[in-house]
N, C-alpha and C. Protein backbone atom coordinates (compact mmCIF):
# COMPACT_ATOMS: atom_id res chain seq x y z
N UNK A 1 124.11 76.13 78.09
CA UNK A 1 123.80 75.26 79.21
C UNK A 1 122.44 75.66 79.78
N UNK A 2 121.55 74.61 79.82
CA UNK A 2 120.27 74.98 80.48
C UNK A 2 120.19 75.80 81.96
N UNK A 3 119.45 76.70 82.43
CA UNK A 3 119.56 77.07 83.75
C UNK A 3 118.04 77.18 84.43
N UNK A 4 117.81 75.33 84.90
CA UNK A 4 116.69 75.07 85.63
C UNK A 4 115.90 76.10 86.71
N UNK A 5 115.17 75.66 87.46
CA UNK A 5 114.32 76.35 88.81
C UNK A 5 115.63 76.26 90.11
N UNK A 6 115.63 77.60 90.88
CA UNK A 6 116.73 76.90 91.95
C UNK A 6 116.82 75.73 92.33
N UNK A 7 115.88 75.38 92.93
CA UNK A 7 115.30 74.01 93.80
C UNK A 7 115.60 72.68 92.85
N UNK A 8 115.61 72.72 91.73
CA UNK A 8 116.18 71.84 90.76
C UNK A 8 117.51 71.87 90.68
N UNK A 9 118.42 72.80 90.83
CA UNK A 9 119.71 72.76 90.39
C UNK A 9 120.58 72.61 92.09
N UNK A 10 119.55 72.80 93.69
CA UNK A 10 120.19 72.56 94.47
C UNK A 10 119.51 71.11 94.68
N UNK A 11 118.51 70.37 94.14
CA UNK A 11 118.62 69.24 94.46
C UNK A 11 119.38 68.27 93.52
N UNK A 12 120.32 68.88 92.24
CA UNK A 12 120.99 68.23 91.51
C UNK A 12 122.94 68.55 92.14
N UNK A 13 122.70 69.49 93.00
CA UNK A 13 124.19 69.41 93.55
C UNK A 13 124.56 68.05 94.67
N UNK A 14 122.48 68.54 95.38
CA UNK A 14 123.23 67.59 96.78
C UNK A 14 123.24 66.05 96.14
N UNK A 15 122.73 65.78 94.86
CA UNK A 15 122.65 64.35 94.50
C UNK A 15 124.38 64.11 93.65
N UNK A 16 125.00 65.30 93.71
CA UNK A 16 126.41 64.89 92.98
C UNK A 16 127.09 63.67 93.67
N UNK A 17 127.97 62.95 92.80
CA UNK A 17 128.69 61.77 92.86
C UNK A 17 129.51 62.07 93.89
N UNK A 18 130.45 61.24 94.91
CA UNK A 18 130.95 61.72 95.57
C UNK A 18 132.61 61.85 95.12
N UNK A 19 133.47 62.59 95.77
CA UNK A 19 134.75 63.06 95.22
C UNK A 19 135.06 61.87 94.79
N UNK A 20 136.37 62.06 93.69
CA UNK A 20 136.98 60.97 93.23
C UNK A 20 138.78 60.97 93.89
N UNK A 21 138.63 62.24 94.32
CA UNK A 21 140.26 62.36 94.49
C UNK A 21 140.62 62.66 96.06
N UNK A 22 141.45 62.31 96.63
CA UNK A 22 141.87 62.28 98.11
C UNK A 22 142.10 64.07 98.64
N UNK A 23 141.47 63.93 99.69
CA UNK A 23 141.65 65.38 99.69
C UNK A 23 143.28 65.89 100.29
N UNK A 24 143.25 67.38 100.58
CA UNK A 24 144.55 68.04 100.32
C UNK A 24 145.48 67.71 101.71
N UNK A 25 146.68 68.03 101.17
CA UNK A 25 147.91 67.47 102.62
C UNK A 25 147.11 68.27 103.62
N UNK A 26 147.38 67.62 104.54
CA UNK A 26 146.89 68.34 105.92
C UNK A 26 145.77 67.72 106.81
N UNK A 27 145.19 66.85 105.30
CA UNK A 27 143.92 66.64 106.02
C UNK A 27 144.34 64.83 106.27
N UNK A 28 142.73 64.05 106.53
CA UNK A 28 143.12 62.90 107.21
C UNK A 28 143.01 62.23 106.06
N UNK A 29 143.09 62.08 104.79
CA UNK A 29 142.90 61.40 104.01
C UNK A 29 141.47 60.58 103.15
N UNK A 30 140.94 61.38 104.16
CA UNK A 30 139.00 60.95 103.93
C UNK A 30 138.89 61.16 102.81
N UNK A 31 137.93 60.33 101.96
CA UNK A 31 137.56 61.01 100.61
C UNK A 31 135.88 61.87 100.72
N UNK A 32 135.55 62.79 100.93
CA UNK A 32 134.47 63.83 101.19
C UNK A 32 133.18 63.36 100.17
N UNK A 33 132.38 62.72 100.42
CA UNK A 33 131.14 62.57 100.29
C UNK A 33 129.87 63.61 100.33
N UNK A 34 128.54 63.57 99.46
CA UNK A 34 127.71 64.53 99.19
C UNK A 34 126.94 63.76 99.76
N UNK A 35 125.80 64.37 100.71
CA UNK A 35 124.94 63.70 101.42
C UNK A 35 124.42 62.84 100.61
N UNK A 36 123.83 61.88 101.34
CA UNK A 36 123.11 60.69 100.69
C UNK A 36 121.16 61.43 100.42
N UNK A 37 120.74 60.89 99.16
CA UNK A 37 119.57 61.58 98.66
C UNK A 37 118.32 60.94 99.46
N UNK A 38 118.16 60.96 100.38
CA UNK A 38 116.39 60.30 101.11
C UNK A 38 115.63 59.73 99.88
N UNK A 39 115.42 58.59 100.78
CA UNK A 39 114.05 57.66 99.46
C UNK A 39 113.09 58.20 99.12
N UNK A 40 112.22 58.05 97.80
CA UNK A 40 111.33 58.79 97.96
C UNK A 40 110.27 58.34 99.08
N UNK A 41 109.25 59.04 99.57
CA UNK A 41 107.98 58.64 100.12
C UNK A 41 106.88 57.99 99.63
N UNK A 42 106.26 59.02 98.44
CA UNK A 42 104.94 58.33 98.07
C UNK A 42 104.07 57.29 99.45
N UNK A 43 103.77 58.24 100.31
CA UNK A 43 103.56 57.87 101.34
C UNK A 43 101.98 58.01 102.00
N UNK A 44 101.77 58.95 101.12
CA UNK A 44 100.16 59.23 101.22
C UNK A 44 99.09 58.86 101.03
N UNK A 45 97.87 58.82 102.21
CA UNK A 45 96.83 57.66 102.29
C UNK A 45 96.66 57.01 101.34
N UNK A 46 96.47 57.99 100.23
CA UNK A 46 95.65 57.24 98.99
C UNK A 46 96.56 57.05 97.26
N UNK A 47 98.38 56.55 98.47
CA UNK A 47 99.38 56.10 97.37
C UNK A 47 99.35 54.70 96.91
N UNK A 48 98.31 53.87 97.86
CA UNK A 48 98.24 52.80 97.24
C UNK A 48 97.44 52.61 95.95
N UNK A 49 96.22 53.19 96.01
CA UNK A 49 95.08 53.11 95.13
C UNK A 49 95.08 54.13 94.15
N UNK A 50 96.22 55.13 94.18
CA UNK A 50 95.75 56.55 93.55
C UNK A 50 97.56 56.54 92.41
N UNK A 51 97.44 57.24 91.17
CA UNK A 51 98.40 56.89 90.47
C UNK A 51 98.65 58.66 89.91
N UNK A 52 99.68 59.40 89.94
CA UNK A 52 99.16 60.73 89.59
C UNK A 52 99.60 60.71 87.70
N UNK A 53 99.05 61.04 86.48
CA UNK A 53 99.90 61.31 85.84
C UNK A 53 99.98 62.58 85.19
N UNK A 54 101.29 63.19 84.36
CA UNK A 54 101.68 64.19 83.71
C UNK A 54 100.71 64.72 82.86
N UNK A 55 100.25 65.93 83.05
CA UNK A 55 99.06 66.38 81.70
C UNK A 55 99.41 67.83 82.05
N UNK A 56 99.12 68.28 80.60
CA UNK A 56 99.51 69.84 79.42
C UNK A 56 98.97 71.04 80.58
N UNK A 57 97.63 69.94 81.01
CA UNK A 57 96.98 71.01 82.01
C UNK A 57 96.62 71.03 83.49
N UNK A 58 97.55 70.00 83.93
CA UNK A 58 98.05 69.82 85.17
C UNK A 58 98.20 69.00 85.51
N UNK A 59 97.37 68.09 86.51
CA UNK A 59 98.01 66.50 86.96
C UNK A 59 96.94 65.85 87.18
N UNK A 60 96.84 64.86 86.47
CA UNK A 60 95.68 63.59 86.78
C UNK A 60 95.42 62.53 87.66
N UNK A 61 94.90 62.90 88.72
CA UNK A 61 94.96 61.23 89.61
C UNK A 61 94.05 60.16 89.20
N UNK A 62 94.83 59.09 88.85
CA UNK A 62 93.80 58.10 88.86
C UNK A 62 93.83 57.01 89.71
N UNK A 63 92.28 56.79 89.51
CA UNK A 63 92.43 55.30 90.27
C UNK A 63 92.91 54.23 89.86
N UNK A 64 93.51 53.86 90.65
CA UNK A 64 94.33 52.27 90.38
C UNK A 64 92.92 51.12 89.93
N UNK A 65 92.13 51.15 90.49
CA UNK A 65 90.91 50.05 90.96
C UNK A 65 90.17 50.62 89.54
N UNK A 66 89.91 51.46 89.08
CA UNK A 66 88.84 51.38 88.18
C UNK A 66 89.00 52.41 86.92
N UNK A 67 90.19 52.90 87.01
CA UNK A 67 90.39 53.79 86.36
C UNK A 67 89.82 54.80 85.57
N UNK A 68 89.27 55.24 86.54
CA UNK A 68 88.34 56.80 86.67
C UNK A 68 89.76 57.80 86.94
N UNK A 69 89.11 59.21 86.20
CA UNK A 69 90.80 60.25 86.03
C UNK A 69 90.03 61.25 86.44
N UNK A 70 90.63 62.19 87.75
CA UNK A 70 90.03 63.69 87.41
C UNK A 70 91.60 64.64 87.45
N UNK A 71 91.00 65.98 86.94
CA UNK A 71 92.03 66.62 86.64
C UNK A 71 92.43 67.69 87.78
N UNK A 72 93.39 67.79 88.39
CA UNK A 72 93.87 69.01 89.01
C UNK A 72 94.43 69.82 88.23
N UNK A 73 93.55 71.16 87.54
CA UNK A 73 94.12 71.55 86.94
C UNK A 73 94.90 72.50 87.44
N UNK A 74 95.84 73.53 86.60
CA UNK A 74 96.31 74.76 86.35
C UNK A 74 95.39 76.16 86.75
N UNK A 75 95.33 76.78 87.76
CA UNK A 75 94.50 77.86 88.33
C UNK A 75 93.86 77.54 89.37
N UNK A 76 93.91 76.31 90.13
CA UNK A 76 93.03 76.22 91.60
C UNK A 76 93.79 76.82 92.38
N UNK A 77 93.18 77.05 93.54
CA UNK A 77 94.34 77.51 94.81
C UNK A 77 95.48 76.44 94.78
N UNK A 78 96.29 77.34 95.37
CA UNK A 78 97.91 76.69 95.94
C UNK A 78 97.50 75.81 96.89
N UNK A 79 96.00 76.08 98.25
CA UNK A 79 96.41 74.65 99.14
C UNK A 79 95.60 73.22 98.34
N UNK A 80 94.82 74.00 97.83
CA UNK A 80 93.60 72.51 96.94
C UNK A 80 94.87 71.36 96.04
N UNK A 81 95.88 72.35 95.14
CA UNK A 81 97.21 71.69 94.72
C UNK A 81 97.98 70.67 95.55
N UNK A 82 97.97 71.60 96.92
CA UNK A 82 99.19 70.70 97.48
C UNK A 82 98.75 69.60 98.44
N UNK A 83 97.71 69.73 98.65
CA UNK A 83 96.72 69.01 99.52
C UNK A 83 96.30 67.49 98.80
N UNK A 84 96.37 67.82 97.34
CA UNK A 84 96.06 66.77 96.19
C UNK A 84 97.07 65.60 95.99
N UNK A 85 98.31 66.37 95.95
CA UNK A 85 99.65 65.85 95.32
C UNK A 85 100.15 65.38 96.75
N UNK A 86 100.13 66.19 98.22
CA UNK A 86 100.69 65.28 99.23
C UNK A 86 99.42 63.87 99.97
N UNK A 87 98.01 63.91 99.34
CA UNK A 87 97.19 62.49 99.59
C UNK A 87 98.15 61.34 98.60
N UNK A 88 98.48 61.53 97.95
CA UNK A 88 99.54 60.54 97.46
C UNK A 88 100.78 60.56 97.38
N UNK A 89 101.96 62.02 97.58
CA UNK A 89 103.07 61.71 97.51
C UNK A 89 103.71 61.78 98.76
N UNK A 90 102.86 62.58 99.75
CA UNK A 90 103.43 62.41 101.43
C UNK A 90 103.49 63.82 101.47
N UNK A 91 104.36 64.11 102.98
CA UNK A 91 104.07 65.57 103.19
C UNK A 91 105.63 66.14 102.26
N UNK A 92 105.23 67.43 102.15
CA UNK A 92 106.45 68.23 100.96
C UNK A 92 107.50 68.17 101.55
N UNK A 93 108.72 68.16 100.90
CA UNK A 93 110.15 67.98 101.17
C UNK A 93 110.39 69.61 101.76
N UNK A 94 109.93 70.94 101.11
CA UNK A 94 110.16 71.83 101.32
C UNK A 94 109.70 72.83 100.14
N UNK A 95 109.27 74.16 100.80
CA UNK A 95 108.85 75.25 100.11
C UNK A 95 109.61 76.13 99.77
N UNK A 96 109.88 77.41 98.66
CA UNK A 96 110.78 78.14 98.48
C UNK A 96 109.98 79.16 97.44
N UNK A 97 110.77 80.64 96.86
CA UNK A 97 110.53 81.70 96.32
C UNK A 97 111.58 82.25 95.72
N UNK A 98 111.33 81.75 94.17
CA UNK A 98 112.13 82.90 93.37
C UNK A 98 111.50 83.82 92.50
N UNK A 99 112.26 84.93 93.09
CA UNK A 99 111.66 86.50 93.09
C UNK A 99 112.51 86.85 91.68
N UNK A 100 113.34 85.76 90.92
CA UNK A 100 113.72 86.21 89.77
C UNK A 100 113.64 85.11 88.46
N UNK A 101 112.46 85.05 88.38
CA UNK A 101 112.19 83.71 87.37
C UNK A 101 111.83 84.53 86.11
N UNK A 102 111.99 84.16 85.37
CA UNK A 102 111.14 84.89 83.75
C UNK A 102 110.40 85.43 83.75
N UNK A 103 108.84 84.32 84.35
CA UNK A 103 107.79 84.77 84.40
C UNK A 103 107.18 85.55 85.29
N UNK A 104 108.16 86.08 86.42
CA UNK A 104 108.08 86.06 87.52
C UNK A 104 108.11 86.10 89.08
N UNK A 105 107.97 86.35 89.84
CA UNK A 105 107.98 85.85 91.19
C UNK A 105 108.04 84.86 91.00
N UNK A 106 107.76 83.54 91.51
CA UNK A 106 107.25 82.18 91.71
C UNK A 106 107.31 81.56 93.48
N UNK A 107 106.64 80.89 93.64
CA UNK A 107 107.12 79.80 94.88
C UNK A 107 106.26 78.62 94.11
N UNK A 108 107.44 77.81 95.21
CA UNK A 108 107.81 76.23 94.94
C UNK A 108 106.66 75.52 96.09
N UNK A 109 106.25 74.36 95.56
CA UNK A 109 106.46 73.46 97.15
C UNK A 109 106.94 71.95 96.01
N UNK A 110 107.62 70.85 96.56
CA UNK A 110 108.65 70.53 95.95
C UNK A 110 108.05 68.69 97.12
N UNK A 111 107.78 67.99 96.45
CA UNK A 111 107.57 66.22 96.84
C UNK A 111 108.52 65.42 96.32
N UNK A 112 109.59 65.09 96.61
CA UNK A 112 110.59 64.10 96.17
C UNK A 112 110.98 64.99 94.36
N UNK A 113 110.60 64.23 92.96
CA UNK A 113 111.07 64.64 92.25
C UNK A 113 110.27 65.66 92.06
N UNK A 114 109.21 65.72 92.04
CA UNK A 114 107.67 66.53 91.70
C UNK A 114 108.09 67.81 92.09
N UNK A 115 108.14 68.98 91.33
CA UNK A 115 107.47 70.44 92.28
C UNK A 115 106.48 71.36 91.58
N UNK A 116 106.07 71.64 92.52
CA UNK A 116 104.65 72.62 91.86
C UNK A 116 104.55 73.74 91.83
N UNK A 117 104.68 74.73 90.99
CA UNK A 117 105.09 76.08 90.71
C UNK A 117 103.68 76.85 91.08
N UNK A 118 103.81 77.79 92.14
CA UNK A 118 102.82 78.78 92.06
C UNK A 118 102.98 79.87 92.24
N UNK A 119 102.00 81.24 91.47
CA UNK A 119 102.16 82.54 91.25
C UNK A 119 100.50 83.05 92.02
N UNK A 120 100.45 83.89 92.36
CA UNK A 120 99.53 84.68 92.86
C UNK A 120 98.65 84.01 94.13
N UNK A 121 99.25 82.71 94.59
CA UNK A 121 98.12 81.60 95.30
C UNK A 121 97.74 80.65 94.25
N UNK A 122 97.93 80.64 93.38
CA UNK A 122 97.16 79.55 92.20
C UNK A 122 98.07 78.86 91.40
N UNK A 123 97.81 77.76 91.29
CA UNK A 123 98.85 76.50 90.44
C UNK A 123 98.93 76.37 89.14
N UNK A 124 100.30 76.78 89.19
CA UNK A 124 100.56 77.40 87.52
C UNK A 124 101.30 76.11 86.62
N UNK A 125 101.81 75.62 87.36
CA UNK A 125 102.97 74.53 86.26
C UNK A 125 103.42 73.30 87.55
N UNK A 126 104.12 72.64 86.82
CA UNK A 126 105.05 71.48 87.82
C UNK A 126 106.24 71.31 86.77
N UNK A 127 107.09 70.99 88.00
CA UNK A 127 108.13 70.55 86.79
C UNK A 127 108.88 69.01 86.97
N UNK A 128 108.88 67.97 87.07
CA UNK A 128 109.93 67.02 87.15
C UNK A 128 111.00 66.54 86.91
N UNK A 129 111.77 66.25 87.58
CA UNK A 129 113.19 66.53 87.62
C UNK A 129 113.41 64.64 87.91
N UNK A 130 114.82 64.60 87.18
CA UNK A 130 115.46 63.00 87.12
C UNK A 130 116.07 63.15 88.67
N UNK A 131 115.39 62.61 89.55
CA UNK A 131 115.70 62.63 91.26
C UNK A 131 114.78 61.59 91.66
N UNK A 132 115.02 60.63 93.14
CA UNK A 132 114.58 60.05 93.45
C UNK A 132 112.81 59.99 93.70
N UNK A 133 112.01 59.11 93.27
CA UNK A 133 110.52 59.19 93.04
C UNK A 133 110.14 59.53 91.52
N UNK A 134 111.10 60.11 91.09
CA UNK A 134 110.27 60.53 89.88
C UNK A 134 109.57 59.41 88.60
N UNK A 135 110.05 58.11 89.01
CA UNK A 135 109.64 56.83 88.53
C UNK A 135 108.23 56.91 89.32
N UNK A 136 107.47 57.57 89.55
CA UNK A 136 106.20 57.42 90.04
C UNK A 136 105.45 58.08 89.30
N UNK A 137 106.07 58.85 88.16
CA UNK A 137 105.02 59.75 87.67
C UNK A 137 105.40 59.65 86.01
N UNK A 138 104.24 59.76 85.48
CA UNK A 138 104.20 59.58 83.54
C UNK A 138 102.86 60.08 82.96
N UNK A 139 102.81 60.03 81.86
CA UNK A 139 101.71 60.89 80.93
C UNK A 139 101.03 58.99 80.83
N UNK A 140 99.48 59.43 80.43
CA UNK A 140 98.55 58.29 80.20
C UNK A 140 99.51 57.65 78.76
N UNK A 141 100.23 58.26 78.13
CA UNK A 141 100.84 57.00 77.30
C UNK A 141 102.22 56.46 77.40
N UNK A 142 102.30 56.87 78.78
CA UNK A 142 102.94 56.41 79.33
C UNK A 142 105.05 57.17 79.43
N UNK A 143 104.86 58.02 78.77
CA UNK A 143 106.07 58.88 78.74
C UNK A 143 106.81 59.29 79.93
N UNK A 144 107.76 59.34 80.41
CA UNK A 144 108.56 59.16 81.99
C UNK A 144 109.76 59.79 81.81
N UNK A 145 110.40 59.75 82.94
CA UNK A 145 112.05 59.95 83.15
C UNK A 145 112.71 59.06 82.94
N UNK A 146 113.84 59.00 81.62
CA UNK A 146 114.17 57.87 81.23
C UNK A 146 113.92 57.02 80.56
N UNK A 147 112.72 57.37 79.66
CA UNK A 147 112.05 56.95 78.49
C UNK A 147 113.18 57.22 77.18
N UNK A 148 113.42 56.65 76.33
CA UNK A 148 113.96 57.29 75.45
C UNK A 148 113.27 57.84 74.06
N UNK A 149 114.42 58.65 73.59
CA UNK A 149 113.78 59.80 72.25
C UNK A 149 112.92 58.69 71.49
N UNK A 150 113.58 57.48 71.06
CA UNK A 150 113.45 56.19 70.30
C UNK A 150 111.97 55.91 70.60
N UNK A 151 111.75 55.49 71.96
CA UNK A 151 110.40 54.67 72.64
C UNK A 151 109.38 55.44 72.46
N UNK A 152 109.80 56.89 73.02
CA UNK A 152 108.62 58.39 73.19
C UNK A 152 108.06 58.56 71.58
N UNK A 153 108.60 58.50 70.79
CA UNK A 153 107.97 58.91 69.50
C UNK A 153 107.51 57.38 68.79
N UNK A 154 106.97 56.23 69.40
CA UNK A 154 106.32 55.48 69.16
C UNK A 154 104.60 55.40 69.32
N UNK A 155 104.47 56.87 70.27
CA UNK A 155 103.59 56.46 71.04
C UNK A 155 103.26 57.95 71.14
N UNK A 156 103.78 58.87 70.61
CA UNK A 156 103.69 60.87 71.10
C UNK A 156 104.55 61.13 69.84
N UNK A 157 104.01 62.37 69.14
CA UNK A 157 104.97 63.27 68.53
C UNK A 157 106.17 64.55 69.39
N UNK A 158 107.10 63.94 68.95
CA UNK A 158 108.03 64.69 69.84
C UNK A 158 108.48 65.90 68.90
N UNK A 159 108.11 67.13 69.34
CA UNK A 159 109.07 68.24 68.31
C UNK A 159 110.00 68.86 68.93
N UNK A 160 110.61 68.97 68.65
CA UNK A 160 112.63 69.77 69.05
C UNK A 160 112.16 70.76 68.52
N UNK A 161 112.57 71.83 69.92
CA UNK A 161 112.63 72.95 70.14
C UNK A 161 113.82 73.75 69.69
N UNK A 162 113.65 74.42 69.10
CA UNK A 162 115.24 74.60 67.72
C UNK A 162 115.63 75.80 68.73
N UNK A 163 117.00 76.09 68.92
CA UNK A 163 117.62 76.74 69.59
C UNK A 163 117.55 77.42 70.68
N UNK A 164 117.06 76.01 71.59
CA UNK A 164 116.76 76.66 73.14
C UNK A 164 118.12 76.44 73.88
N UNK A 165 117.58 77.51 74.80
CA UNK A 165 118.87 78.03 75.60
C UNK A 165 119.13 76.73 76.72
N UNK A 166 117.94 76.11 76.83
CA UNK A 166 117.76 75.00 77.61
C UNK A 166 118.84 73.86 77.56
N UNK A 167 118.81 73.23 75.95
CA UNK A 167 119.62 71.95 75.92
C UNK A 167 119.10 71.58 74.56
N UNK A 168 118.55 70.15 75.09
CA UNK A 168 117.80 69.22 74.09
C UNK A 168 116.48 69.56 74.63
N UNK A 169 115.80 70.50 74.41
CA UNK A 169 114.37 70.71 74.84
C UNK A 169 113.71 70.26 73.79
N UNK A 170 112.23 69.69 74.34
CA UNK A 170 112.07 68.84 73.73
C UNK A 170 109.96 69.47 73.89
N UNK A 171 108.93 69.41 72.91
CA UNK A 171 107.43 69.51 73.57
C UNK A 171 106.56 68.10 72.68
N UNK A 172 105.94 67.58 73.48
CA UNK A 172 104.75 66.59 73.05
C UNK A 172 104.27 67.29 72.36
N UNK A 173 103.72 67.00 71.31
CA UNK A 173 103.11 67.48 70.41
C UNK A 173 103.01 69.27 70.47
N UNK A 174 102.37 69.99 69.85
CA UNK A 174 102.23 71.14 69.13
C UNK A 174 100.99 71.98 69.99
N UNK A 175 101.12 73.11 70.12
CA UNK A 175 99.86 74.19 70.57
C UNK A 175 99.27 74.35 72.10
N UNK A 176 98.69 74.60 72.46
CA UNK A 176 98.41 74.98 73.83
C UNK A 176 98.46 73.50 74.92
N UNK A 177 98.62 73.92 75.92
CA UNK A 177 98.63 72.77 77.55
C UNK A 177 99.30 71.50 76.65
N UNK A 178 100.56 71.59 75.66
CA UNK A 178 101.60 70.66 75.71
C UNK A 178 102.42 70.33 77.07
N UNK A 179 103.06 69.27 76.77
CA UNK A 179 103.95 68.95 78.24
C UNK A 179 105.32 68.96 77.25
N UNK A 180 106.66 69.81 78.00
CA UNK A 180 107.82 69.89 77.82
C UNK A 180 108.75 69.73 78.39
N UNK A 181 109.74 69.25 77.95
CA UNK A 181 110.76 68.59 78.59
C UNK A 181 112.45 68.72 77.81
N UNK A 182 113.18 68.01 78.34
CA UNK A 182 114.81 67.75 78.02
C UNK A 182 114.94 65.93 77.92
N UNK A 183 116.12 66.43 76.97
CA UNK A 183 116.67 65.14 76.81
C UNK A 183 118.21 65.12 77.36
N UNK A 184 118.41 63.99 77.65
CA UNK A 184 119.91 64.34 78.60
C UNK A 184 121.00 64.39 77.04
N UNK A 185 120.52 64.35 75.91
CA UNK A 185 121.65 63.94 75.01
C UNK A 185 121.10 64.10 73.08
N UNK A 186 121.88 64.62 72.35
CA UNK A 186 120.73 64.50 70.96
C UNK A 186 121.11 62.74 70.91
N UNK A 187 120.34 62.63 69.90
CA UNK A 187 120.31 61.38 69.08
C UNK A 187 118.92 59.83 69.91
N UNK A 188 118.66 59.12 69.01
CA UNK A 188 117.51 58.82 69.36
C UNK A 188 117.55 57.49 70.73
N UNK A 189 118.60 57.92 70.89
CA UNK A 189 118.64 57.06 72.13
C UNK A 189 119.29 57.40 73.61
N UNK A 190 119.10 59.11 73.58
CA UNK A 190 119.12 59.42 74.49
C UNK A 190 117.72 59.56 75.33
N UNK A 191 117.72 59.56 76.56
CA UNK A 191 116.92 59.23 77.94
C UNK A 191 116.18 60.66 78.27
N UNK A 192 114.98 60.83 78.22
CA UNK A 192 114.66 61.92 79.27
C UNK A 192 114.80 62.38 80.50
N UNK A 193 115.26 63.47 80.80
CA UNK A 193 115.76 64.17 81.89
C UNK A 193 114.88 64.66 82.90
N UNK A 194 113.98 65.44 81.94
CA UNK A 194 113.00 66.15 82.27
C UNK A 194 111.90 66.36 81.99
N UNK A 195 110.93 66.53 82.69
CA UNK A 195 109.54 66.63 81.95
C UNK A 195 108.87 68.19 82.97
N UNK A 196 107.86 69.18 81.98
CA UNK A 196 107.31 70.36 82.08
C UNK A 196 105.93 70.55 81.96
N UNK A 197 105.34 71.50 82.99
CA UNK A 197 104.34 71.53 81.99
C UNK A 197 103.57 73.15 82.95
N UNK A 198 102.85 73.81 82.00
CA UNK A 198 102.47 75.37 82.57
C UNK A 198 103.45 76.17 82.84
N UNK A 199 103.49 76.93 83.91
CA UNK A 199 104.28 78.20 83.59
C UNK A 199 105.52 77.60 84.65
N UNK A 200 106.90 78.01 83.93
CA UNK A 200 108.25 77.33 85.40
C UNK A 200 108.79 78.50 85.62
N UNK A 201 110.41 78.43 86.23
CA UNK A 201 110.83 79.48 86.30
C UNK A 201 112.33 79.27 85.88
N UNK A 202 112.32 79.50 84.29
CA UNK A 202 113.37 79.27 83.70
C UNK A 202 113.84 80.08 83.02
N UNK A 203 115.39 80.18 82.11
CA UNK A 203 116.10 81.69 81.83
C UNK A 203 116.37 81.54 80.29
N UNK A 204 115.40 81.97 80.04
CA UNK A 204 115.92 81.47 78.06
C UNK A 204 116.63 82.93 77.50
């Protein structure tokens, strides 16, 4: 079983389905509900005109109007990162620190599905997670959450990652600043889960 970033696996509890079964004698018969998941935002000045997408070596904003791309890469400061990603995705849902990642220490700061992994002050990775907003974000050929194995290798070489501890892990093509990800399922018509890219904080 894969074992994501905290912040991924507590924003995949509070999005659980709600009970199916009546709760125990004693009580009033309520059936107990998991909070409801907030919309995303994408709320930031420049979310109308500005489009972010997925890259090996960090995140690309482009313009909507003329489609000019620059790169935020992997190694700027932590505020130049977050300062980038909240002009278009709004202000952060919340920050966090795990002091037991692979690679690592790590802290989070975390925009609807989006979070941005940083080590020393400097922006190491993001990871995206199948959670509300994450339909806002894709690679220039267009690869997403919920793309399938089928569609993605029309358009990207997909290589399977042979016996990851992960799941169906999955990397765009081969060799350095690839983007990696999960599939919720083998076979070629299962959906992407997840998409990776630089350093996370995961347990292989």
């Amino acid at each position: 079983m894969r074992k994501l970033a905290v912040l991924t696996i507590l924003a995949t509890l509070a999005a659980c389905k709600p009970a199916d079964k009546a709760a125990p004698d004693g009580d009033d018969g309520a059936v107990p509900t998991a909070p409801a998941m907030p919309e995303a935002k994408a709320d930031g000045p420049a979310a109308a005109n500005t489009a972010v997408s997925l890259d090996g070596e960090g995140l690309r904003f482009v313009d909507r109007n003329n489609g000019k791309a620059s790169l935020l890469a992997f190694g700027v400061p932590r505020a130049q990162a977050e300062a980038a990603l909240a002009n278009v995705a709004g202000k952060e849902d919340d920050r966090s620190t795990n002091e037991e990642c692979g690679a690592g220490t790590m802290e989070f700061t975390r925009y609807d599905a989006m979070t941005l992994n940083f080590q020393g002050g400097k922006f190491v990775g993001w990871f995206l997670g199948n959670e509300n907003g994450a339909s806002a974000y894709s690679t220039m050929s267009g690869i997403a959450i919920g793309t399938t194995r089928a569609k993605a290798k029309e358009s990207v070489s997909i290589v399977d990652v042979e016996d990851s501890t992960l799941g169906e892990e999955f990397s765009i093509g081969t060799g350095e600043n690839t983007i990696g990800g999960m599939f919720a399922e083998p076979g070629d018509a299962a959906k992407i889960d997840a998409l990776f890219a630089g350093t996370n904080c995961f347990f292989r």
